[in-house]
N, C-alpha and C. Protein backbone atom coordinates (compact mmCIF):
# COMPACT_ATOMS: atom_id res chain seq x y z
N UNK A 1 110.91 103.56 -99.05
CA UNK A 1 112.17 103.89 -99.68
C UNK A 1 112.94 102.65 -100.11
N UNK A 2 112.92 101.27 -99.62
CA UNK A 2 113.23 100.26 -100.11
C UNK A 2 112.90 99.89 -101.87
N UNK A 3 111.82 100.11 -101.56
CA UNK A 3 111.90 99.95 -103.10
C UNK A 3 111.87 100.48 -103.97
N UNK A 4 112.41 101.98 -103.63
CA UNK A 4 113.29 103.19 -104.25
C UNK A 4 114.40 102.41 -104.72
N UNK A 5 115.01 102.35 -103.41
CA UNK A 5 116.19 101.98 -103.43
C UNK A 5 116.43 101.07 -103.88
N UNK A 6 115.73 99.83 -104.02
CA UNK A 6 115.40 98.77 -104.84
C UNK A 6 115.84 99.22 -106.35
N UNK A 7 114.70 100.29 -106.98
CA UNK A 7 114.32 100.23 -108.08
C UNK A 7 115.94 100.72 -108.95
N UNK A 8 116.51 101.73 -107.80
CA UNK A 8 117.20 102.60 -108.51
C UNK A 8 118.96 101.36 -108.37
N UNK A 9 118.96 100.13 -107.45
CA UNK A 9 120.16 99.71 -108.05
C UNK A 9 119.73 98.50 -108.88
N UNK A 10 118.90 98.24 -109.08
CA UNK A 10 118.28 97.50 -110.77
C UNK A 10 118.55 98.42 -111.62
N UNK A 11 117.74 99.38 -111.67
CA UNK A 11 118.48 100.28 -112.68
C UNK A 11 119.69 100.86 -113.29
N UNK A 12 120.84 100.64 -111.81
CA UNK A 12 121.97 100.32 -111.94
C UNK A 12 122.83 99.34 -112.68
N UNK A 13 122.45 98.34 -112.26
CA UNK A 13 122.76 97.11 -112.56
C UNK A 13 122.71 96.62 -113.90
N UNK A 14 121.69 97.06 -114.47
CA UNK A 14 120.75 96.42 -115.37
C UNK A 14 121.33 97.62 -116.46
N UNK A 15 121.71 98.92 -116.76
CA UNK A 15 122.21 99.78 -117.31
C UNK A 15 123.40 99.09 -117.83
N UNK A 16 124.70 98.89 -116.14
CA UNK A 16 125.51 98.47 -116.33
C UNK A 16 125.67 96.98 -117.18
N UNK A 17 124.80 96.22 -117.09
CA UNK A 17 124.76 94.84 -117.43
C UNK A 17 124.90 95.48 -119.17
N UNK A 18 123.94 96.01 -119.46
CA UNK A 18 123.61 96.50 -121.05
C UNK A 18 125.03 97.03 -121.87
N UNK A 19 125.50 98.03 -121.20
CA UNK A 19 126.94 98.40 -121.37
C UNK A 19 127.85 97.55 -121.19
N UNK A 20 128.08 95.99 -120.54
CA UNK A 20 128.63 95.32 -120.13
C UNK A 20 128.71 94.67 -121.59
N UNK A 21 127.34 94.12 -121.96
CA UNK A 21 127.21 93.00 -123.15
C UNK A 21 127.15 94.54 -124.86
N UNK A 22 127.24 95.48 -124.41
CA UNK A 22 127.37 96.44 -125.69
C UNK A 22 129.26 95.97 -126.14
N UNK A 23 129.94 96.24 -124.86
CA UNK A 23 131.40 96.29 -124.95
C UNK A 23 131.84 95.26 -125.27
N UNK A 24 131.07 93.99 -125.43
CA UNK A 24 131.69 92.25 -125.33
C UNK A 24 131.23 91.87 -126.77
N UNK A 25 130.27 92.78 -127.76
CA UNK A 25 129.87 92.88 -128.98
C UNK A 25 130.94 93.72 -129.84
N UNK A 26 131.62 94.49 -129.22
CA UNK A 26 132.51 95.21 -130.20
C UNK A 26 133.78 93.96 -130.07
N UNK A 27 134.14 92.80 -129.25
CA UNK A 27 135.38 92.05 -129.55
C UNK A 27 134.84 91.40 -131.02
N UNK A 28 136.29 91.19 -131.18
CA UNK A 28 135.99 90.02 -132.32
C UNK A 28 135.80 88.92 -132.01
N UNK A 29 135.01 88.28 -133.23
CA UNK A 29 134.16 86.99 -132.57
C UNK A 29 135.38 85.92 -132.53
N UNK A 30 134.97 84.88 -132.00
CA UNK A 30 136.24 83.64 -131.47
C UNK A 30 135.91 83.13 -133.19
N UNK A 31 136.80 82.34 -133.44
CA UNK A 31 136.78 81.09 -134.19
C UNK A 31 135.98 80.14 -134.26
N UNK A 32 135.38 79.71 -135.15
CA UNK A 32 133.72 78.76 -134.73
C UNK A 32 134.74 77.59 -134.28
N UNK A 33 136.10 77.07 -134.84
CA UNK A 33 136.35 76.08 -134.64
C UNK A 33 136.87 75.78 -133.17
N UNK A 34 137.09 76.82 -132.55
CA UNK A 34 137.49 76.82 -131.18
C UNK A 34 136.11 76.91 -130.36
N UNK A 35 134.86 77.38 -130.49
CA UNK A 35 133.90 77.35 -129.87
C UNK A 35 133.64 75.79 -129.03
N UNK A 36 133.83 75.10 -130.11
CA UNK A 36 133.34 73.79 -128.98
C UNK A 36 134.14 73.40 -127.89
N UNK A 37 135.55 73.53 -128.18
CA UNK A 37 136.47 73.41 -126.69
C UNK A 37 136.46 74.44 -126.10
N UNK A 38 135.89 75.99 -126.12
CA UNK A 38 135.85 76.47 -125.03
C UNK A 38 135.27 76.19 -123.97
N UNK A 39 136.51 76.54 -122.73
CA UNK A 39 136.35 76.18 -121.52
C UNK A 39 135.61 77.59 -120.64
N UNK A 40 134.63 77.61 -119.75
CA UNK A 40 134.14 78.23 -118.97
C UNK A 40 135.48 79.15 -118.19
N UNK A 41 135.58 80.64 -118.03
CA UNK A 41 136.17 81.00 -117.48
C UNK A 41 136.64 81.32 -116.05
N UNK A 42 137.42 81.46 -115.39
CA UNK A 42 136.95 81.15 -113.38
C UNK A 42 136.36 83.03 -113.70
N UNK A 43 135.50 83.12 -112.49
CA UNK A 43 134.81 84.08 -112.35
C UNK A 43 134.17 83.97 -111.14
N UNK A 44 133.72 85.46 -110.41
CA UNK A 44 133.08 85.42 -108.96
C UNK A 44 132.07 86.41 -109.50
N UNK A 45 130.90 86.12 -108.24
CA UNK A 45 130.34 87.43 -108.06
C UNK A 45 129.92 87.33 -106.63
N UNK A 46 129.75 88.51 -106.03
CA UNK A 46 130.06 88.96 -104.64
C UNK A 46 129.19 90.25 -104.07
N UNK A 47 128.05 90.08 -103.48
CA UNK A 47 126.88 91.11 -103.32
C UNK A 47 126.89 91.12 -101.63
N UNK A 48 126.51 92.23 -100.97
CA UNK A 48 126.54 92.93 -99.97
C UNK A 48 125.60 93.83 -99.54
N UNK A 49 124.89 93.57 -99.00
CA UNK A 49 123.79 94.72 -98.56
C UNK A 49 123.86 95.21 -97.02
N UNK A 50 124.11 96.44 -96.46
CA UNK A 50 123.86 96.51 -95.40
C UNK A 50 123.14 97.64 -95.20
N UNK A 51 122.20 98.13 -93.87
CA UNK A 51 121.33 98.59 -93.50
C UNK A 51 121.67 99.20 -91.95
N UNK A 52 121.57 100.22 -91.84
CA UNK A 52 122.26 100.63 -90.68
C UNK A 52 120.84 102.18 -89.83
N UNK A 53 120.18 101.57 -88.92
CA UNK A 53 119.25 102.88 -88.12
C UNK A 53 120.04 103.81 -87.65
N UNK A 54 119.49 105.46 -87.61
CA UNK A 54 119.41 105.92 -86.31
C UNK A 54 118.55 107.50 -86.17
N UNK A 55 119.04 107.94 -85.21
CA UNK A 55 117.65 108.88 -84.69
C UNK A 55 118.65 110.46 -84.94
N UNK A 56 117.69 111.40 -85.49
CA UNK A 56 118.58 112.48 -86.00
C UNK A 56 118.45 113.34 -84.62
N UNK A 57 119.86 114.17 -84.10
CA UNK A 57 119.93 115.02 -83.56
C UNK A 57 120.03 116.03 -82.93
N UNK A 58 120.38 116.64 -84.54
CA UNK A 58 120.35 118.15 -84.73
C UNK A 58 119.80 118.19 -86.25
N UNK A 59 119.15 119.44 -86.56
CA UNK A 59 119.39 119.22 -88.13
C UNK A 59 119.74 121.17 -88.18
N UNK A 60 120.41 121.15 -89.13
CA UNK A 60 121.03 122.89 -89.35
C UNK A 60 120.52 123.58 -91.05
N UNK A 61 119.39 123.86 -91.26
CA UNK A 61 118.89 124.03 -92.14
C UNK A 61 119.37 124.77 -93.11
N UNK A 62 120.49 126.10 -92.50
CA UNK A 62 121.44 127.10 -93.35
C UNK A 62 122.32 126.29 -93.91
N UNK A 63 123.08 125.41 -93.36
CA UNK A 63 124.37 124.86 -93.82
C UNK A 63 124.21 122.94 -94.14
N UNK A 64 122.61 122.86 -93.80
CA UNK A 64 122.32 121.79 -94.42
C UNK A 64 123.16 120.20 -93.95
N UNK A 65 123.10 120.49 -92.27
CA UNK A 65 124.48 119.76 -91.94
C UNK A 65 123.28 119.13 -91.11
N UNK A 66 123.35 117.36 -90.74
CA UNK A 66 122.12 116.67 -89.78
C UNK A 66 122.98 115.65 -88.97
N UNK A 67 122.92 115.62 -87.57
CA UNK A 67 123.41 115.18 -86.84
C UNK A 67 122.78 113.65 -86.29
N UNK A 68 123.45 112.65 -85.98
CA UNK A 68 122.87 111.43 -85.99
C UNK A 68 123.61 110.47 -84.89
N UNK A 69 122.82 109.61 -84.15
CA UNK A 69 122.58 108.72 -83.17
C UNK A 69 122.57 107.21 -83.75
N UNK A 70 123.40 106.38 -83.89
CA UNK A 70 123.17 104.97 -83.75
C UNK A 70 122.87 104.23 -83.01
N UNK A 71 121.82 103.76 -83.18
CA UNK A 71 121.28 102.46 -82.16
C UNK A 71 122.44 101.72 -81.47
N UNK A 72 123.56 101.88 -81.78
CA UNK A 72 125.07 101.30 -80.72
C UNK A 72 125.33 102.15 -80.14
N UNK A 73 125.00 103.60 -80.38
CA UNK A 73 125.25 104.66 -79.13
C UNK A 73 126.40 106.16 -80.27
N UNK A 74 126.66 105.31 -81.18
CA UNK A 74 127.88 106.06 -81.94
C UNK A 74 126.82 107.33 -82.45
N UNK A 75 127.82 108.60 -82.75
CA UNK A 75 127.39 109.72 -83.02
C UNK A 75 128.00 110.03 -84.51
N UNK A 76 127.46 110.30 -85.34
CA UNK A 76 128.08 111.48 -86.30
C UNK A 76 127.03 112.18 -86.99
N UNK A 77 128.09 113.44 -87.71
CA UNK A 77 127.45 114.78 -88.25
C UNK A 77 127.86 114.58 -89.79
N UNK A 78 126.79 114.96 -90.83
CA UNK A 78 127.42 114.90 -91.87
C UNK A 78 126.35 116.08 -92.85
N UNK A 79 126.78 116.37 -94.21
CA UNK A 79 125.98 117.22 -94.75
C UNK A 79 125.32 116.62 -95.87
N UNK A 80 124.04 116.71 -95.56
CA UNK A 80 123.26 116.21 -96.72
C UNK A 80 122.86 116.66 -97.89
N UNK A 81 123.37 116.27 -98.72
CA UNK A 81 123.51 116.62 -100.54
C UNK A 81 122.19 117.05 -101.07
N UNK A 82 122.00 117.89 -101.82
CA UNK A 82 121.10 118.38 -103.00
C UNK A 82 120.01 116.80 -103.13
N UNK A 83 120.43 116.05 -103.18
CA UNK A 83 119.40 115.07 -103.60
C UNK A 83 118.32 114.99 -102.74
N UNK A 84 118.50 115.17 -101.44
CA UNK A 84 117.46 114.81 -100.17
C UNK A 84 116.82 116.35 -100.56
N UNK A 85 115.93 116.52 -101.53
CA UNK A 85 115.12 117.82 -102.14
C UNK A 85 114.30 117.89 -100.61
N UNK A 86 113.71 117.16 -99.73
CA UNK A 86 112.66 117.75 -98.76
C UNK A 86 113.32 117.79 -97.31
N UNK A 87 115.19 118.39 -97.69
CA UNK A 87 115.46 118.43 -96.18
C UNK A 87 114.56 119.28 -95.26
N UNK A 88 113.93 120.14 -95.39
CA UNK A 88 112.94 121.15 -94.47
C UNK A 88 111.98 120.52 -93.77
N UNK A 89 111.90 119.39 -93.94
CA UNK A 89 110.67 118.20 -93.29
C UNK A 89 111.75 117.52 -92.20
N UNK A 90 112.84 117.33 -92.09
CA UNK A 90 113.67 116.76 -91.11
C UNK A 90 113.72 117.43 -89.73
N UNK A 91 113.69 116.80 -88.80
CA UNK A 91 113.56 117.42 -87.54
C UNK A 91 114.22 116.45 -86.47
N UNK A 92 114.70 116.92 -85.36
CA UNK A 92 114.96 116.21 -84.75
C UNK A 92 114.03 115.06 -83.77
N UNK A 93 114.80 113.58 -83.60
CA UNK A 93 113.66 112.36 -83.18
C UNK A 93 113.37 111.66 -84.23
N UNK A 94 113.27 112.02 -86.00
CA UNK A 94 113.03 111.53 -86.87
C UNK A 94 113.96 110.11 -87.04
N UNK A 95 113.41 109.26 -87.45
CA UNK A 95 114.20 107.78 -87.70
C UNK A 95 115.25 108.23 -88.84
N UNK A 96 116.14 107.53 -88.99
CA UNK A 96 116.62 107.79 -90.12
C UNK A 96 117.76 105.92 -90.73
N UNK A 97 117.23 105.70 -91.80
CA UNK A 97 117.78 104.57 -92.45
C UNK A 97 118.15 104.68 -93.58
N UNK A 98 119.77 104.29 -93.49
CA UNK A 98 120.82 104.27 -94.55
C UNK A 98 121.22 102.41 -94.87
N UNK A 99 120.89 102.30 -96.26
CA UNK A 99 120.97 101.17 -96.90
C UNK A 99 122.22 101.37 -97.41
N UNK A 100 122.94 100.67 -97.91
CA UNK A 100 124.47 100.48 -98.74
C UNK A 100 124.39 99.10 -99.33
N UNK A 101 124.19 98.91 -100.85
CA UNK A 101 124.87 97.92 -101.04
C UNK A 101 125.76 98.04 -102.20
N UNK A 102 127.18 96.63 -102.06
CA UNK A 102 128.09 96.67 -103.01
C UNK A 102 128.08 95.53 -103.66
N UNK A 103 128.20 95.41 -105.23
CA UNK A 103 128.43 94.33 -105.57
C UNK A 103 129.71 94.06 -106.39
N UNK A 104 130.19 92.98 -106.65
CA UNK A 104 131.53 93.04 -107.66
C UNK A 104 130.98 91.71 -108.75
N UNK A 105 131.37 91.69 -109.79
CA UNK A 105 131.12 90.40 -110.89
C UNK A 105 132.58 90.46 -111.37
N UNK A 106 133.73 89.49 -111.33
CA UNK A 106 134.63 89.71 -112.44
C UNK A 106 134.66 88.06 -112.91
N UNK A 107 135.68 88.31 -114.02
CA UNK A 107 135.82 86.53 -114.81
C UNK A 107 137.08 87.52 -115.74
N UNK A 108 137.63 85.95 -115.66
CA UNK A 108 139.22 86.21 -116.09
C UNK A 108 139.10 86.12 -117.78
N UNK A 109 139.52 86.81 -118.59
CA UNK A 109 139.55 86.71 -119.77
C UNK A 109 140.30 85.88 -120.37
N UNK A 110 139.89 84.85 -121.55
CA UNK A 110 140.57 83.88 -122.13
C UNK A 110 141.87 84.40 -122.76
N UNK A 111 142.86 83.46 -122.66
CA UNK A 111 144.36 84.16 -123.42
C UNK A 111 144.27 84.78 -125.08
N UNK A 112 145.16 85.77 -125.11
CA UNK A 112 144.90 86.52 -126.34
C UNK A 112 143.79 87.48 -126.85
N UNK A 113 142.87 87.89 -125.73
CA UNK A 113 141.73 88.44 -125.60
C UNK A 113 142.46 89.53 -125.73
N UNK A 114 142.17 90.74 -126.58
CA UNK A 114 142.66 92.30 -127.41
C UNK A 114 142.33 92.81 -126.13
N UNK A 115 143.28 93.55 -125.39
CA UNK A 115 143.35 94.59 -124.16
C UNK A 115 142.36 96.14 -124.65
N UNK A 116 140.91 95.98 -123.57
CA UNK A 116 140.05 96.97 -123.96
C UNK A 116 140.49 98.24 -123.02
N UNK A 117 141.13 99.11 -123.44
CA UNK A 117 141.53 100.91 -122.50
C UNK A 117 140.11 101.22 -122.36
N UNK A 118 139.01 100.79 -122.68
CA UNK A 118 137.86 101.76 -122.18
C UNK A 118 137.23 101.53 -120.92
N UNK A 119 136.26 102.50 -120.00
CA UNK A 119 135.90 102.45 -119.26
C UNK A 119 135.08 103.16 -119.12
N UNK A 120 133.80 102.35 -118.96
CA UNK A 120 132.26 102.16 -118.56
C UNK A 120 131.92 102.56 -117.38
N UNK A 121 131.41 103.92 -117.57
CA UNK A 121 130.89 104.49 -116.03
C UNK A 121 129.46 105.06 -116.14
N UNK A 122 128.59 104.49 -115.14
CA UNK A 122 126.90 104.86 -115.10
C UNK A 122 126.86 105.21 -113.60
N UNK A 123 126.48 106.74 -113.42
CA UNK A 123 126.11 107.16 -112.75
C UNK A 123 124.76 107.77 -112.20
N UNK A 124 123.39 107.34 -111.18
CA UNK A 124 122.20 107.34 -111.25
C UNK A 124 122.17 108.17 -109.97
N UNK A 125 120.92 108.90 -109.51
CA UNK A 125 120.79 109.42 -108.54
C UNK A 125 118.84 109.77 -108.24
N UNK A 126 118.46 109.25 -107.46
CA UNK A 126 117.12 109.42 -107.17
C UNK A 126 116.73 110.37 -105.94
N UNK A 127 115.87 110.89 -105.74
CA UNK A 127 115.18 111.71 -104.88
C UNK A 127 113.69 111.81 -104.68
N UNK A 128 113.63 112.42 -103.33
CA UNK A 128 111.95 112.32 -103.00
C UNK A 128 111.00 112.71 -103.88
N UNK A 129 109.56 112.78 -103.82
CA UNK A 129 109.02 113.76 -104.92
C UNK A 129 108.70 114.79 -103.59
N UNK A 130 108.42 115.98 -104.03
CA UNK A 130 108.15 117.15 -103.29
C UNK A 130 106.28 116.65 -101.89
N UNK A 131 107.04 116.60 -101.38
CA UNK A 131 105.30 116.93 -100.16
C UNK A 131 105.52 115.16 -99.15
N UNK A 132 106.87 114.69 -99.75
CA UNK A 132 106.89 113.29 -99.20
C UNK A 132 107.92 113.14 -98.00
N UNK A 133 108.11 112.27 -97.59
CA UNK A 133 108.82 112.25 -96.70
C UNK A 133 109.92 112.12 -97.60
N UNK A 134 111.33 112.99 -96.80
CA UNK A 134 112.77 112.91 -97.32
C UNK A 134 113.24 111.61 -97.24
N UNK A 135 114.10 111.35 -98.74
CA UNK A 135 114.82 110.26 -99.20
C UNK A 135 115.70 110.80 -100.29
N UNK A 136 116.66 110.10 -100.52
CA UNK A 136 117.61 109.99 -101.69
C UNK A 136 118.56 108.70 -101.83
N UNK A 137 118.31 108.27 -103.27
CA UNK A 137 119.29 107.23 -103.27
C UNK A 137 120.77 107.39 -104.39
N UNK A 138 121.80 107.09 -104.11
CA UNK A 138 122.72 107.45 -105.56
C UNK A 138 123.13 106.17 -105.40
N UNK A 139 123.54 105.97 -106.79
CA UNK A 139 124.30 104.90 -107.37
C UNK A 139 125.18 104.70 -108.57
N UNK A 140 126.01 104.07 -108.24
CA UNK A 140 127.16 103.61 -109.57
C UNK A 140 127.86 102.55 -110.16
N UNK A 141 127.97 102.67 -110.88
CA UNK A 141 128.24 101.11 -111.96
C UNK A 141 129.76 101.45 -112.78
N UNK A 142 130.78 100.48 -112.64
CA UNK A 142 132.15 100.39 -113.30
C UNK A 142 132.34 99.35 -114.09
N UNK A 143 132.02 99.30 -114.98
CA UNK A 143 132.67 98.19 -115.69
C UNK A 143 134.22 98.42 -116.72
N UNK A 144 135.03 97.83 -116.38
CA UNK A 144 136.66 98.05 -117.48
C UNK A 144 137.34 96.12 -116.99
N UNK A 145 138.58 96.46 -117.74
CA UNK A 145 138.86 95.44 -118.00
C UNK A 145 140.44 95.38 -117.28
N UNK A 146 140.34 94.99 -116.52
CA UNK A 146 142.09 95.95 -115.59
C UNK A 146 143.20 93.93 -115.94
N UNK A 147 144.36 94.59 -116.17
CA UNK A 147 145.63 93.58 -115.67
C UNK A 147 146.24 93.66 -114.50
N UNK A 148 146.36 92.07 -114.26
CA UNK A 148 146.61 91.35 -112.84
C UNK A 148 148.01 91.87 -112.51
N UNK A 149 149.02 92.63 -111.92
CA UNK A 149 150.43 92.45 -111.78
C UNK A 149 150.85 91.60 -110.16
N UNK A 150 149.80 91.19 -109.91
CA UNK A 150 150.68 90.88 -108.57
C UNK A 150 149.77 89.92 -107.66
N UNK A 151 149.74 88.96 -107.35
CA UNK A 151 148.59 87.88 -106.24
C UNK A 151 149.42 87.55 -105.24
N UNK A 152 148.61 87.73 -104.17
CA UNK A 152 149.52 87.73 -102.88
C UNK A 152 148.42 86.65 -102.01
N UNK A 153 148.61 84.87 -102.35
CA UNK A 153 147.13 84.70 -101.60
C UNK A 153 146.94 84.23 -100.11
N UNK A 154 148.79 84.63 -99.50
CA UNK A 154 149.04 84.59 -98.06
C UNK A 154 148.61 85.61 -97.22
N UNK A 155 148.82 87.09 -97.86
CA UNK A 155 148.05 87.92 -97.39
C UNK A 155 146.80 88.30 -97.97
N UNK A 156 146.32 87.72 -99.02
CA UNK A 156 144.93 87.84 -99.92
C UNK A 156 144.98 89.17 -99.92
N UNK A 157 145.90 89.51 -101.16
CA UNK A 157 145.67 90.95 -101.35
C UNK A 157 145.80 90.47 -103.17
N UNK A 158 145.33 91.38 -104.10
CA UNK A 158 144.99 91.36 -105.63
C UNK A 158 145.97 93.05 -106.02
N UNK A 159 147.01 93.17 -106.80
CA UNK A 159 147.28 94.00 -107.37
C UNK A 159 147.30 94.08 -109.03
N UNK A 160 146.51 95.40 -109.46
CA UNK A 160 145.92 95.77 -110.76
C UNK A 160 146.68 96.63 -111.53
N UNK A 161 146.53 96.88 -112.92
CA UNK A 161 146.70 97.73 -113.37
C UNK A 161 144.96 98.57 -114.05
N UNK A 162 145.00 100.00 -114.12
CA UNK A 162 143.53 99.68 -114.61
C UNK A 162 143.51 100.41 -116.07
N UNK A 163 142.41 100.29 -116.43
CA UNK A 163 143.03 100.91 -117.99
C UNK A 163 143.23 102.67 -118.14
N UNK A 164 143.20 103.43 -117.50
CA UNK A 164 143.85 104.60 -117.60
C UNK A 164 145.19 104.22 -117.10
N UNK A 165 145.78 103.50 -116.55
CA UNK A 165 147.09 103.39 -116.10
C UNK A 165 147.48 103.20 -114.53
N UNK A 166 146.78 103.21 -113.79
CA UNK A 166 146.98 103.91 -112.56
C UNK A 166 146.74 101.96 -111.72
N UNK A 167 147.60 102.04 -110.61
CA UNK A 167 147.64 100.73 -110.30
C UNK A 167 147.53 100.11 -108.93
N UNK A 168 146.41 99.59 -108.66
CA UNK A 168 146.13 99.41 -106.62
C UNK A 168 146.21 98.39 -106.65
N UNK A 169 146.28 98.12 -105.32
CA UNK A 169 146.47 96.93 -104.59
C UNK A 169 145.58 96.83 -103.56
N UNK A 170 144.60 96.00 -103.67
CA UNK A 170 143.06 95.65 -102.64
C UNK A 170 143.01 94.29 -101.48
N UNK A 171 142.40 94.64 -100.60
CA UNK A 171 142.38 93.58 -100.01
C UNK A 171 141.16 92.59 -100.68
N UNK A 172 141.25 91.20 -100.21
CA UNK A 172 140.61 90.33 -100.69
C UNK A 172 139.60 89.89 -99.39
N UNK A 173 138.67 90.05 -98.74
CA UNK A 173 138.28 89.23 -97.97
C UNK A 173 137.25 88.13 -97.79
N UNK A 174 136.33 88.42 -99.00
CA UNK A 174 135.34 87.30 -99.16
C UNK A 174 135.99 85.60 -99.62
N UNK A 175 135.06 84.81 -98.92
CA UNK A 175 136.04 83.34 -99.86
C UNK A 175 135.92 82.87 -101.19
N UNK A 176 134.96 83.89 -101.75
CA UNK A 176 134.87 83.73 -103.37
C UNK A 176 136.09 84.34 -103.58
N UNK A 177 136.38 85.72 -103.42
CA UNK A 177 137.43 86.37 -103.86
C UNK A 177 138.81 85.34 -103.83
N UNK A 178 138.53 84.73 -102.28
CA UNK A 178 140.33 84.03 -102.10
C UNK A 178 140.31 82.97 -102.93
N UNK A 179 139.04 82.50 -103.70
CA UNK A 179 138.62 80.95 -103.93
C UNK A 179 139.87 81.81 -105.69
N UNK A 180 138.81 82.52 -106.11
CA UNK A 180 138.92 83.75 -107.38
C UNK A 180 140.63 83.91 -107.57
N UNK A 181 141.17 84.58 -106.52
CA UNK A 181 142.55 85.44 -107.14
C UNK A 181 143.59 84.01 -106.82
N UNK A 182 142.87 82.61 -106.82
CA UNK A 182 144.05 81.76 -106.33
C UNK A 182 144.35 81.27 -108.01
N UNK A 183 143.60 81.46 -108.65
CA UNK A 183 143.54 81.34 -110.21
C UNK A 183 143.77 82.41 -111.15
N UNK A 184 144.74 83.39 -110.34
CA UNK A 184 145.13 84.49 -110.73
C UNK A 184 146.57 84.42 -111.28
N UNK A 185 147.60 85.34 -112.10
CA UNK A 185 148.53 85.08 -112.35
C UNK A 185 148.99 86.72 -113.10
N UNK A 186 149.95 87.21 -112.64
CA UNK A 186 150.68 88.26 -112.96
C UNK A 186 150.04 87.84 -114.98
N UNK A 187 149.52 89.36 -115.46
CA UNK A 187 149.81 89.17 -116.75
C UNK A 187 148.18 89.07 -117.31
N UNK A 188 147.52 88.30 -116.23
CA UNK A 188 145.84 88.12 -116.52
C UNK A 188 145.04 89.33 -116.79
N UNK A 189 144.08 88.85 -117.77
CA UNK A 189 143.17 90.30 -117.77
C UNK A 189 141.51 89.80 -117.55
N UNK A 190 141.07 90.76 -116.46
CA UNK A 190 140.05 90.19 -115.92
C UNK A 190 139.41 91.61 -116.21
N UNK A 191 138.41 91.09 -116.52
CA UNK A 191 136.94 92.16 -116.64
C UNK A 191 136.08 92.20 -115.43
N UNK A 192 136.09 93.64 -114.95
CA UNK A 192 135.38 93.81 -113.79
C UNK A 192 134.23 94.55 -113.94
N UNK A 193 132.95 94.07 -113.12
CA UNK A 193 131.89 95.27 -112.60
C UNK A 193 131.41 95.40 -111.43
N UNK A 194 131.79 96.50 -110.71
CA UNK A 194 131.73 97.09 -109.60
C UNK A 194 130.84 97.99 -109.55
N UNK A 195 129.42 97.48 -108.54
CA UNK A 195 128.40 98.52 -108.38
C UNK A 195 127.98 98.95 -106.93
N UNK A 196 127.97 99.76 -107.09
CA UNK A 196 127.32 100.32 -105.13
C UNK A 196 126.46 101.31 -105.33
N UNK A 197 125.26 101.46 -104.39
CA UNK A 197 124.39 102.27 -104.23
C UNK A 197 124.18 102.42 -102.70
N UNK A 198 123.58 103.89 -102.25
CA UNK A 198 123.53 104.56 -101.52
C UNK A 198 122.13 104.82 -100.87
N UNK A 199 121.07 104.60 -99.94
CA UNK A 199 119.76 104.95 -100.15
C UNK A 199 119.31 105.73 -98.21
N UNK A 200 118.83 106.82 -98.04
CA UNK A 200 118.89 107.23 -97.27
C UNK A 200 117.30 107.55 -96.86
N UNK A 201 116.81 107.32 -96.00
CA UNK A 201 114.89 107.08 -95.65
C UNK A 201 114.91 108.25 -94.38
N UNK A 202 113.82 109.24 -94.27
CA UNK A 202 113.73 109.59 -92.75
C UNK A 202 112.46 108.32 -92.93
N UNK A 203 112.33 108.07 -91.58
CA UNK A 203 111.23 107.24 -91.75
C UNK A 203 109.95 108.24 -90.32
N UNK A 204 108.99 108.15 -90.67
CA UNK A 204 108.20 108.53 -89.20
C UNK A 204 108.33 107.79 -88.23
N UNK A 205 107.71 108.15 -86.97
CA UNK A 205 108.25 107.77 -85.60
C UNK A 205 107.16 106.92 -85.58
């Protein structure tokens, strides 16, 4: 299932990347005469993978609900989605491994850069083939172009506007990020892509 899960956030990525450089073809082109003094823009990117075991122990086949054991001792119950097509193969004792990873890419846009309202959303979802052991992976890709209203880099927090309108305030905790929003400034417009995928394995005992 790794390299399910593999395949399907490349495919992510790599979608999003395409849509990324489709949207950066519709600006208008710079000035040839300004090309040679352009300066490199500050920009991060910031990837995350984590991987988490445990042992299933219950599974409820009517209501499709599977109960689970962490190797730290922690318990939870949750319901497993349409994608895991071979829940009927799950049983209790079965291994079970959940992958997560997140990534972020942003870079601050040069001044006078035309404010883009659109927003780039790729949504992917993979599943077992029938007679295999149960898996499913989902994944998603954001790319838009949000304004900075607010840098806070005592408490490393980043507040946005995004282009439907709507406006958060995130924590910052990586040191790219704190390195990132210290070159931030009420008014900035930074282009973001935000991807995470989901990948879920029974594995045999």
């Amino acid at each position: 299932m790794k390299l399910s899960a593999t395949w399907m956030l490349g495919a992510v990525l790599a979608t999003a990347s395409l849509s990324c450089a489709a949207a950066e073809t519709t600006q208008p082109a710079a000035k040839p005469a300004a090309a040679p003094s352009a300066k490199p823009q500050p920009s991060m990117m910031r990837e995350e993978l984590q991987e988490v075991s445990a042992t299933v122990t219950s599974v409820d086949q009517a209501t499709r609900m599977l109960g689970l054991k962490g190797d730290d001792g922690s318990a939870t119950t949750f319901e497993v989605g349409p994608e895991v097509k071979n829940f009927a193969q799950i049983k209790p004792g079965d291994k079970v491994v959940v992958s997560y990873y997140r990534g972020l890419a942003a870079e601050l846009q040069p001044k006078g850069t035309p404010l883009s309202k659109k927003v780039d959303q790729l949504d992917l979802a993979t599943s077992a083939q029938p007679g295999t052991k149960p898996g499913a992976g989902v994944g998603t890709a954001v790319h838009a172009t949000v304004v900075i209203e607010k840098v806070d880099t005592k408490a490393n927090t980043v507040s946005f506007k995004r282009p439907d309108g709507v406006s958060r305030t995130l924590p910052v905790r990586s040191q790219e990020g704190k390195d990132f929003i210290k070159k931030l400034k009420a008014g900035d417009q930074v282009e973001v892509l935000y991807s995470e995928a989901v990948a879920i394995e029974v594995r045999a005992k």
